[in-house]
Protein backbone atom coordinates (compact mmCIF):
# COMPACT_ATOMS: atom_id res chain seq x y z
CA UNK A 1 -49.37 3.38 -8.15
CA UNK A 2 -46.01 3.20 -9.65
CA UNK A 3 -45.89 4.77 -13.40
CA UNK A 4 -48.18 2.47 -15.89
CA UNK A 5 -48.27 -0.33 -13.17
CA UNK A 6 -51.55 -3.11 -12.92
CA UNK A 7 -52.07 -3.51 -9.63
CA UNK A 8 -54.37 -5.47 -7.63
CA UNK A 9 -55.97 -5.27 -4.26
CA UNK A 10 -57.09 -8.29 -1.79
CA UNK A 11 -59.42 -7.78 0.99
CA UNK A 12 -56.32 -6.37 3.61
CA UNK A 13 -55.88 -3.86 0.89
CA UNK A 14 -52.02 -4.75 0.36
CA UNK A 15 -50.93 -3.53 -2.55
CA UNK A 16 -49.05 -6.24 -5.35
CA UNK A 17 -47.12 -4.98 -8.15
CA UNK A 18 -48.00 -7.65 -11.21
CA UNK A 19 -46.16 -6.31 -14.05
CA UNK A 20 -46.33 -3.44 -16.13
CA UNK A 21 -49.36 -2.15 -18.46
CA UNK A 22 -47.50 -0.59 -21.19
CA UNK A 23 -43.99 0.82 -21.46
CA UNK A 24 -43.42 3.91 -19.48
CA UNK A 25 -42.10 6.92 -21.14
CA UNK A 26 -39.60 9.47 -19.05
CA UNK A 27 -38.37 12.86 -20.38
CA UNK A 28 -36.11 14.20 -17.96
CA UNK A 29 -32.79 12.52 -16.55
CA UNK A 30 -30.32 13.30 -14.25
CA UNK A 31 -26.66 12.03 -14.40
CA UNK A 32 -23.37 11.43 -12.02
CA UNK A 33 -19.81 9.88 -13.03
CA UNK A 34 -18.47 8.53 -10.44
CA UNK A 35 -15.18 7.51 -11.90
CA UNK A 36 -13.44 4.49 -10.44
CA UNK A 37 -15.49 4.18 -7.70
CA UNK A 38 -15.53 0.83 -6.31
CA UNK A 39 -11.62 0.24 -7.73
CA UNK A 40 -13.78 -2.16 -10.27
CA UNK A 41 -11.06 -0.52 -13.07
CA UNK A 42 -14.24 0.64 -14.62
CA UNK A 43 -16.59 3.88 -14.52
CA UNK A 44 -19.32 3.88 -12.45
CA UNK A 45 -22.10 5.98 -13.28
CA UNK A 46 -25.67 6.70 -11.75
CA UNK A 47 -28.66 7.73 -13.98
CA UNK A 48 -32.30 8.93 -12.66
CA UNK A 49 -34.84 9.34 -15.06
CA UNK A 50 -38.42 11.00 -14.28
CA UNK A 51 -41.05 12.88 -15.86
CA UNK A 52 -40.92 16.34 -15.22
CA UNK A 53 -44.55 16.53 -14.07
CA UNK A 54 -43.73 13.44 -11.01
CA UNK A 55 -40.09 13.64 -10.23
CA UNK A 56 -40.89 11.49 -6.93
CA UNK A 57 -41.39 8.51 -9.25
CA UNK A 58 -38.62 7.43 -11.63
CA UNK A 59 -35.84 4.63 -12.12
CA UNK A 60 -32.29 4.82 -10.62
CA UNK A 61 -29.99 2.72 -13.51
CA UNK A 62 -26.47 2.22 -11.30
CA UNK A 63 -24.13 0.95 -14.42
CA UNK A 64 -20.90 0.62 -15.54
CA UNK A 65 -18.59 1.89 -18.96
CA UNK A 66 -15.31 2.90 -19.46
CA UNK A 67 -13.06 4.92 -17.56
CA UNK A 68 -12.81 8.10 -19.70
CA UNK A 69 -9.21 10.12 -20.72
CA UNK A 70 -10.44 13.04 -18.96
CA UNK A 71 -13.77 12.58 -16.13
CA UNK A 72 -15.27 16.06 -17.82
CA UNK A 73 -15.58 14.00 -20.81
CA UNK A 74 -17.31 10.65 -19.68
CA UNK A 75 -20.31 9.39 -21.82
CA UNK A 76 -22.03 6.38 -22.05
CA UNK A 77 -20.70 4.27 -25.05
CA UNK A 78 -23.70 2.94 -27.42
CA UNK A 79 -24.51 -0.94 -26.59
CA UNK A 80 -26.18 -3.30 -24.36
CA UNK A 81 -25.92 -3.27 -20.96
CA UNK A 82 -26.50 -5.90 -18.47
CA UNK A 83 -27.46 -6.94 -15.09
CA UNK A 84 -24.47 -8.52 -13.07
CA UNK A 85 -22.54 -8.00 -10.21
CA UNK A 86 -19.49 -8.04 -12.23
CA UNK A 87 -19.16 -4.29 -12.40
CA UNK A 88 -17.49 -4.62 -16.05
CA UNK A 89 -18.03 -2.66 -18.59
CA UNK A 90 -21.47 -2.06 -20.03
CA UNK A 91 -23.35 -3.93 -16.82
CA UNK A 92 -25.75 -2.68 -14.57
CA UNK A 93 -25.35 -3.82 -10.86
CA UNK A 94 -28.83 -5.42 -9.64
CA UNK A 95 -30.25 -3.73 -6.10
CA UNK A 96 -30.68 -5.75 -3.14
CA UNK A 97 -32.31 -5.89 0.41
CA UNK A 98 -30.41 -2.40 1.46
CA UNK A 99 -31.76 -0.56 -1.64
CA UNK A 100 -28.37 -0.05 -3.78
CA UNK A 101 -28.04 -0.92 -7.15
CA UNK A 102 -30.48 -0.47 -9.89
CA UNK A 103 -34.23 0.30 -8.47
CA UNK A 104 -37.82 1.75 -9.88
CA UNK A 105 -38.98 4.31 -7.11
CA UNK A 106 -42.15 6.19 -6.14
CA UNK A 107 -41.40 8.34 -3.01
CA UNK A 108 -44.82 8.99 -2.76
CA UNK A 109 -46.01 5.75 -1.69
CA UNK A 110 -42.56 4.16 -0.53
CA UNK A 111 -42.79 1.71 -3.13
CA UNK A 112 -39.40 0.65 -5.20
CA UNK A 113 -38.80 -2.40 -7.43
CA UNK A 114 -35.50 -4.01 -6.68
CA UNK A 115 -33.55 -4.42 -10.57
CA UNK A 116 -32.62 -8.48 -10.74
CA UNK A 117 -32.49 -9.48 -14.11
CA UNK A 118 -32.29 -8.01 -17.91
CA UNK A 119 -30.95 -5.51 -19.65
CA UNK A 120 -30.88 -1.95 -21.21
CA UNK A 121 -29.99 -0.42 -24.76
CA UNK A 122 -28.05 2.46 -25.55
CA UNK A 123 -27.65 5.00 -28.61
CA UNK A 124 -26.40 8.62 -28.65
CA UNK A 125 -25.84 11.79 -31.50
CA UNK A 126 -23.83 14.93 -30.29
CA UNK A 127 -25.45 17.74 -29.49
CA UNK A 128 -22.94 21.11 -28.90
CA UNK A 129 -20.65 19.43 -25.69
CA UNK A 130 -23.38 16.86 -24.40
CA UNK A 131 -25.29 13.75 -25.99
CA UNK A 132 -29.00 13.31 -26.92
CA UNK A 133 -29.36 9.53 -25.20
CA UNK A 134 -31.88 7.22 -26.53
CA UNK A 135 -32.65 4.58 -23.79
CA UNK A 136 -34.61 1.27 -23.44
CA UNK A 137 -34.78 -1.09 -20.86
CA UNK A 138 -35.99 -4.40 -20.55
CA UNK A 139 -35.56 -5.27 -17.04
CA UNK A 140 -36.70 -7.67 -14.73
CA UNK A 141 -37.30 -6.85 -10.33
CA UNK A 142 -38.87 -8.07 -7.87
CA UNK A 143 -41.39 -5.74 -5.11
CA UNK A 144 -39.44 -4.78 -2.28
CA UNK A 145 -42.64 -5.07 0.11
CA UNK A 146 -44.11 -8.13 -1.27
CA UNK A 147 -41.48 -10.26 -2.99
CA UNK A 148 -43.14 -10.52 -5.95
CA UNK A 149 -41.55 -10.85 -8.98
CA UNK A 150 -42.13 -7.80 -11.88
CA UNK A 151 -41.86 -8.62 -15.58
CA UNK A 152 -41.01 -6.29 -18.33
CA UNK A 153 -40.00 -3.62 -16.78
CA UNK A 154 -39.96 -1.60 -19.76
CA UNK A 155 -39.21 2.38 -19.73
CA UNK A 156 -37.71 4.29 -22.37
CA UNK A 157 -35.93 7.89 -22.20
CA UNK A 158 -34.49 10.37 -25.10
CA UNK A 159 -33.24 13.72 -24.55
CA UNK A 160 -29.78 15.25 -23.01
CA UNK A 161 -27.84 13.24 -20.37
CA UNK A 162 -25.41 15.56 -18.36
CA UNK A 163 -23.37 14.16 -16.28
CA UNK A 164 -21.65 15.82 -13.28
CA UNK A 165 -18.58 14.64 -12.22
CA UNK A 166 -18.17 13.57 -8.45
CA UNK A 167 -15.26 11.13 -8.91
CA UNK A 168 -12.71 11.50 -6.25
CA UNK A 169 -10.03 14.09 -8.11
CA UNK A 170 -7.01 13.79 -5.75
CA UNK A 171 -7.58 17.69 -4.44
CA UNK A 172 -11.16 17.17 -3.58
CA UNK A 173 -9.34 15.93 -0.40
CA UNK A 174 -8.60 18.98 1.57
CA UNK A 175 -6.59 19.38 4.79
CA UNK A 176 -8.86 17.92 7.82
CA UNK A 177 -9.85 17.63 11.00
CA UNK A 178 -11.10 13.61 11.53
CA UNK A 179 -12.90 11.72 14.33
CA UNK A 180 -12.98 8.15 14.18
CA UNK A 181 -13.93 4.57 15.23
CA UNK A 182 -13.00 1.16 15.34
CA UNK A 183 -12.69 -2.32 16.61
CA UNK A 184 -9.71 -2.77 17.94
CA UNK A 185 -7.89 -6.37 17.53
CA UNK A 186 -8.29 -8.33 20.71
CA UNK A 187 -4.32 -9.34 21.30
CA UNK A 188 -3.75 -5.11 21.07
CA UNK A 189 -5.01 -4.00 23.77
CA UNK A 190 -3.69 -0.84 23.67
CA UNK A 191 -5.70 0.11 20.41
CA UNK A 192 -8.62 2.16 20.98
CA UNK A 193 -12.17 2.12 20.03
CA UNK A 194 -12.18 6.43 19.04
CA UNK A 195 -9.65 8.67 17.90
CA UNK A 196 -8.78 11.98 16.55
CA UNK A 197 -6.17 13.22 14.33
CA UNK A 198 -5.90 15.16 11.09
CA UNK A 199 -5.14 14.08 7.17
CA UNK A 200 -3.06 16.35 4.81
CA UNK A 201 -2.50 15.72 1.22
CA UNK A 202 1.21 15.10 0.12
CA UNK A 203 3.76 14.89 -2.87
CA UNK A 204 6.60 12.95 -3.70
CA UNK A 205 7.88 13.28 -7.01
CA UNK A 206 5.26 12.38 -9.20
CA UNK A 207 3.44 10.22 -6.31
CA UNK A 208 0.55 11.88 -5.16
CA UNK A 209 -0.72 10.45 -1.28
CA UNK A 210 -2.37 11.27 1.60
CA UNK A 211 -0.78 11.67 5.12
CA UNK A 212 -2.76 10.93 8.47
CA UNK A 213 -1.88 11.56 12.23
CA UNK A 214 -2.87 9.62 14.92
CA UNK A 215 -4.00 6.49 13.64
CA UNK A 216 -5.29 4.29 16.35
CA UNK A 217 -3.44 7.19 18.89
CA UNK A 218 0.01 5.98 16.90
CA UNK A 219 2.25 8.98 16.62
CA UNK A 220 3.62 8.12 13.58
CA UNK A 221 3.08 9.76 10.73
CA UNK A 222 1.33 7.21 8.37
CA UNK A 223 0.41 7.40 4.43
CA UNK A 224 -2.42 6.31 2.20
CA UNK A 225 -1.93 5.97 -1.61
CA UNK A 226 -3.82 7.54 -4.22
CA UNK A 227 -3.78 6.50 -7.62
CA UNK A 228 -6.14 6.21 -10.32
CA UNK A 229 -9.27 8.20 -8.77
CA UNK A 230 -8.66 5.38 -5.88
CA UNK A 231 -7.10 5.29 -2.47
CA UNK A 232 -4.73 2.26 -0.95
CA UNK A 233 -2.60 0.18 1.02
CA UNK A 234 -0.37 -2.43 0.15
CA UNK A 235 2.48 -4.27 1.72
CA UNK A 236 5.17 -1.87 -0.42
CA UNK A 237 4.53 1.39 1.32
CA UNK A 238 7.36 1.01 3.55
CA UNK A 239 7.27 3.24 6.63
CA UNK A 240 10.42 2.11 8.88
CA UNK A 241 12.52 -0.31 9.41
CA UNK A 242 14.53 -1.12 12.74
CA UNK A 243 17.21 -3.65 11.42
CA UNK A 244 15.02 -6.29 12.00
CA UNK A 245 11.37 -5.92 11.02
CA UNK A 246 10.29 -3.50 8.09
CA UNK A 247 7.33 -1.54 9.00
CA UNK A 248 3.85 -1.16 6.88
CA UNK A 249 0.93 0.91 7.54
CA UNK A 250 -1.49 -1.48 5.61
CA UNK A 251 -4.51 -4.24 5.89
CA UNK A 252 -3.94 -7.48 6.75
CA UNK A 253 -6.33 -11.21 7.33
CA UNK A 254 -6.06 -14.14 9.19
CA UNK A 255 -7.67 -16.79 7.41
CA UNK A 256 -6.52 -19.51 9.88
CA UNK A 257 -5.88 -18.42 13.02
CA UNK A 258 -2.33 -18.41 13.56
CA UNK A 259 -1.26 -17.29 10.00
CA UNK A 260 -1.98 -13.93 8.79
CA UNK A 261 -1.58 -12.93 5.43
CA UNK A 262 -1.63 -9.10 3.54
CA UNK A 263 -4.26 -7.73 1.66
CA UNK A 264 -3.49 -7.33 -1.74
CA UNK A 265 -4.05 -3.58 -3.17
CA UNK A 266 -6.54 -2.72 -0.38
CA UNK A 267 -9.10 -0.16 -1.62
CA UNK A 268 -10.45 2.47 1.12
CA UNK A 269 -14.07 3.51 0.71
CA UNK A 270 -14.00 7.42 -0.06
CA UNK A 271 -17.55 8.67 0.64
CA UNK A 272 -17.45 12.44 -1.18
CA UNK A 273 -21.36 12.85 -0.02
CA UNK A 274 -20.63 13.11 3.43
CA UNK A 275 -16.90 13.00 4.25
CA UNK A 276 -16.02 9.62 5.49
CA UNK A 277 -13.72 7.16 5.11
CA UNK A 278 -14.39 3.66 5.65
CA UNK A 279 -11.35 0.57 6.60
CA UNK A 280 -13.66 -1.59 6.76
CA UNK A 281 -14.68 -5.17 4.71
CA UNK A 282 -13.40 -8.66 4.49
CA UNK A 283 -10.97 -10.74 2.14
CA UNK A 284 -11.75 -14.31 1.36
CA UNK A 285 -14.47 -14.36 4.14
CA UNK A 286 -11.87 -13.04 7.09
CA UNK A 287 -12.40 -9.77 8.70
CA UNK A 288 -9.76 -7.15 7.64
CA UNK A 289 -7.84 -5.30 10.16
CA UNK A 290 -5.69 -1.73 9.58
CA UNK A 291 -2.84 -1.06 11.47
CA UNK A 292 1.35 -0.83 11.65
CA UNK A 293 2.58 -4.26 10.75
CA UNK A 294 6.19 -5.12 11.02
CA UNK A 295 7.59 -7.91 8.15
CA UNK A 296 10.44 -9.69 9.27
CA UNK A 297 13.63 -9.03 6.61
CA UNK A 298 14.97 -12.71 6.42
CA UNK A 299 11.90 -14.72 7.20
CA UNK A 300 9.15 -12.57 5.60
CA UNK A 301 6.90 -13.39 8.35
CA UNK A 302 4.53 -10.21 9.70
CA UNK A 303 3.45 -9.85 13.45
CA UNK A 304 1.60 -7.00 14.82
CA UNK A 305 4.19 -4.20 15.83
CA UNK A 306 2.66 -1.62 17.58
CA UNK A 307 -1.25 -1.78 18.69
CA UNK A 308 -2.66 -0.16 16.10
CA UNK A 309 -4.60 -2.39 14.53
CA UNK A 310 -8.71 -1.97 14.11
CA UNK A 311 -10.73 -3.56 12.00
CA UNK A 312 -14.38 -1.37 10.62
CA UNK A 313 -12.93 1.57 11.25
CA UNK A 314 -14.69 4.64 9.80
CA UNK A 315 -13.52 8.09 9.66
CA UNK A 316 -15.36 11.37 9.47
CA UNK A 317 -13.73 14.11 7.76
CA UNK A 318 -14.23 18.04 8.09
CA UNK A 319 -15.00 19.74 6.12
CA UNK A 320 -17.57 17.89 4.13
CA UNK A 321 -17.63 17.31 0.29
CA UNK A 322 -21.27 18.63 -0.37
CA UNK A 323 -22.43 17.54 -3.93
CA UNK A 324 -24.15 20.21 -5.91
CA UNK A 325 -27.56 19.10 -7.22
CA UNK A 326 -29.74 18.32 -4.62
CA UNK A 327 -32.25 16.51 -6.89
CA UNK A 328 -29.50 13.85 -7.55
CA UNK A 329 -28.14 14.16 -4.24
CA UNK A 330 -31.19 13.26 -2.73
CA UNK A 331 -31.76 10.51 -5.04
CA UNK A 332 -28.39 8.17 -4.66
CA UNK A 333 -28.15 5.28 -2.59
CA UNK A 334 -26.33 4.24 0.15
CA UNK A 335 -22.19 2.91 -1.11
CA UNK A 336 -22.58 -0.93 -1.10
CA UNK A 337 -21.05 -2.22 1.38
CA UNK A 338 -19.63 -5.55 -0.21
CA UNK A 339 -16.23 -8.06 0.92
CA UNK A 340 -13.75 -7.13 -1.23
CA UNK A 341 -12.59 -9.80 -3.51
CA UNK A 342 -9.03 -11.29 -5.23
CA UNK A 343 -10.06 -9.46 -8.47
CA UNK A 344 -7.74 -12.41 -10.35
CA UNK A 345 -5.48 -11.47 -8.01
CA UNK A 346 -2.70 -14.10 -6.19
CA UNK A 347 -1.27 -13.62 -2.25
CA UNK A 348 1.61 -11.53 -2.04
CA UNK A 349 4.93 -13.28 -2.17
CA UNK A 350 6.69 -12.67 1.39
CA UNK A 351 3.39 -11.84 2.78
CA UNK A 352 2.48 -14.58 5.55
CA UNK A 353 2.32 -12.73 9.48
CA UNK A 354 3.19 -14.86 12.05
CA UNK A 355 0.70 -14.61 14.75
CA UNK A 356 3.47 -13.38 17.68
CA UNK A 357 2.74 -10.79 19.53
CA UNK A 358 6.00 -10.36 20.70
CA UNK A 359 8.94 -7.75 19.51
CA UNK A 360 12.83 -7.93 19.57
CA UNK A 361 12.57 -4.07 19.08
CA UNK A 362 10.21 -2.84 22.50
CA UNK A 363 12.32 0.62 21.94
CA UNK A 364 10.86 1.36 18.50
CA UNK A 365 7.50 0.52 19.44
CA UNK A 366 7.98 2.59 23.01
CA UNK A 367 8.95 5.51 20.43
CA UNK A 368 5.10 5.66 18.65
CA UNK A 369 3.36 5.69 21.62
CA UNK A 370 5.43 8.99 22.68
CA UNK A 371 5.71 10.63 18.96
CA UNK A 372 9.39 9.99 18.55
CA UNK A 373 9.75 9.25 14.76
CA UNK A 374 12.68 7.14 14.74
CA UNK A 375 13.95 6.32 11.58
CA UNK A 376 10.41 6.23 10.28
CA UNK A 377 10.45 7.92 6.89
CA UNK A 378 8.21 6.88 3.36
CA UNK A 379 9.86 4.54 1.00
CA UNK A 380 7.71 3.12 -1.36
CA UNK A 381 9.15 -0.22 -2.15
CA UNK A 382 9.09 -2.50 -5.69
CA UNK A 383 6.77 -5.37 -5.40
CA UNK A 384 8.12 -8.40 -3.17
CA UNK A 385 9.83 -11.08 -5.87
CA UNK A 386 10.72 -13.86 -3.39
CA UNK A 387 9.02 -17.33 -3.31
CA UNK A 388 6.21 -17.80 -1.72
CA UNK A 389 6.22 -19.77 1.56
């Protein structure tokens, strides 16, 4: 039985959660910022409150506040919070069929309540460097096994709320070994479905960014943004340029067909729990693919340059981020693995990639399949101000 539940039993013995008895009272919680997470522009946190006498049984609240000045600081501003899949400020993101999001858990008995509905309060008073938290919810779920729907969900928590910080700092990327895999893009053949290589972290000025070998077996060095606790690719990292086409390591979609268009600010899934990387996701319902894309300097049109591109691709890293509490460790869910969307945001001026697989510039291409570099160097362009097409 989960907590204060009312349950009842039919003749098959299934078990159905009706609602809760009374509210439930926890008095220990467990805390992680998460910083920027899901490139939502907000904080995401993670809080797991338990009794210290059943920690198997508990509630996982997966919210959202503000981004703090400095991530040792982050606390949870006093308010209402509520469920949406917004991930603003002071919401709580619902859980769904792959257990993410908000859920009530008994490990015990496998039993969780998925979060759908409601809300939760907040109020805090300092105490020395942390916060005494007084919580209340008033959510709504439904019963993962049955489907049925659970009223008043209604638990309550005060004491310290610590929160340990496991958003990505741009050092807790160390110089790695990877292994990865993909789906390569049908008209580039020559793109494989595994690959090795190694990532470095790099400085230019005040840019900080990642560089990786061997994308896709291109011999290229290639770069990945970081900024704001978040890594990228957009269509002004600027990698080469052969007179004719300019060349971008970035993400790109074909919503029609034969027209391809950029991905604006593409986010990279960073996965500090176990080291991967995922370049994966869709944009506007259209499968995303990663690779070297050439834009053409007079047309703006984009066509696939070298066969590099792969769409789901997922890198493992080594060595492995390990977080330090096991307790909360153990008890975070999977990343949500969700299409990325505009976020308000238009497509790229310049932007459209014609769907020719052809080059002018065979040489160039010939030269990242051997490792020559060419004239490829990073320039990190200013955003495209030509009309759209």
């Amino acid at each position: 039985m989960l907590g204060a539940f009312t349950v009842a039993c039919n003749e098959d013995r299934e078990v159905e959660i009706k609602a809760f008895k009374e509210s439930v009272t926890y008095n220990q919680a467990k805390g992680l910022y998460r910083g920027n997470y899901y490139g939502s522009g907000t904080a995401n946190f993670q809080i797991w409150l338990y009794s210290d006498s059943r920690e198997e049984v508990g509630i996982l609240i997966d919210g959202y506040a503000n981004l703090p000045a400095n991530p040792n600081s982050f606390r949870l501003d006093a308010g209402t919070y509520y469920v949406t899949k917004t991930e603003a400020v002071r919401t709580v993101f619902p859980s769904d069929d792959n257990l993410e999001g908000s859920y009530v858990f008994d490990d015990r008995s496998r039993r969780q309540i998925w979060v759908s509905d409601g809300s939760f309060t907040v109020s805090s008073t300092p105490s020395g460097r942390s916060y005494i938290y007084t919580i209340e919810t008033n959510f709504k779920g439904r019963d993962k096994d049955s489907g049925t729907n659970v009223n008043d969900i209604l638990i309550s928590f005060s004491g310290i709320i610590d929160f340990e910080d496991v958003s990505l700092s741009f050092h807790d990327f160390k110089p790695s070994k990877y292994k990865a895999k993909g789906t390569p893009y049908p008209s580039a053949p020559s793109a494989p479905n595994e690959w090795t290589g190694d990532v470095f972290t790099a400085k230019d000025g005040s840019e900080l960014y990642y560089e990786i070998s061997n994308w896709a077996n291109c011999k290229w060095p290639l770069w990945l943004d970081y900024n704001n606790e978040i890594i990228t690719l957009d269509d002004r990292n600027k990698i080469g340029d052969d007179g004719v086409y300019e060349l971008f390591f970035t993400a790109a979609y074909n919503p029609t067909g034969s027209t391809w268009f950029s991905v604006p600010d593409y986010m990279i899934r960073y996965n500090k729990s176990n080291g991967t990387m995922s370049f994966g996701g869709t944009f506007e319902g259209h499968d995303i693919y990663v690779g070297v894309w050439g834009r053409h300097r007079y047309t703006g049109e984009w066509t696939v340059y070298v066969d590099t591109q792969v769409k789901d691709a997922m890198i493992e890293l080594s060595p492995l981020y390990t977080l330090t509490s096991k307790a909360v460790r153990d008890s975070i869910p999977a990343i949500r693995s969700k299409s990325l969307s505009n976020a308000g945001s238009e497509r790229r001026t310049a932007t459209q990639i014609h769907s020719t697989l052809q080059s002018s510039y065979p040489d160039l291409q010939e030269a990242a399949k051997a490792g020559e570099s060419g004239n490829i160097t990073r320039q990190r362009n200013q955003r495209s101000r030509t009309a759209d097409y």
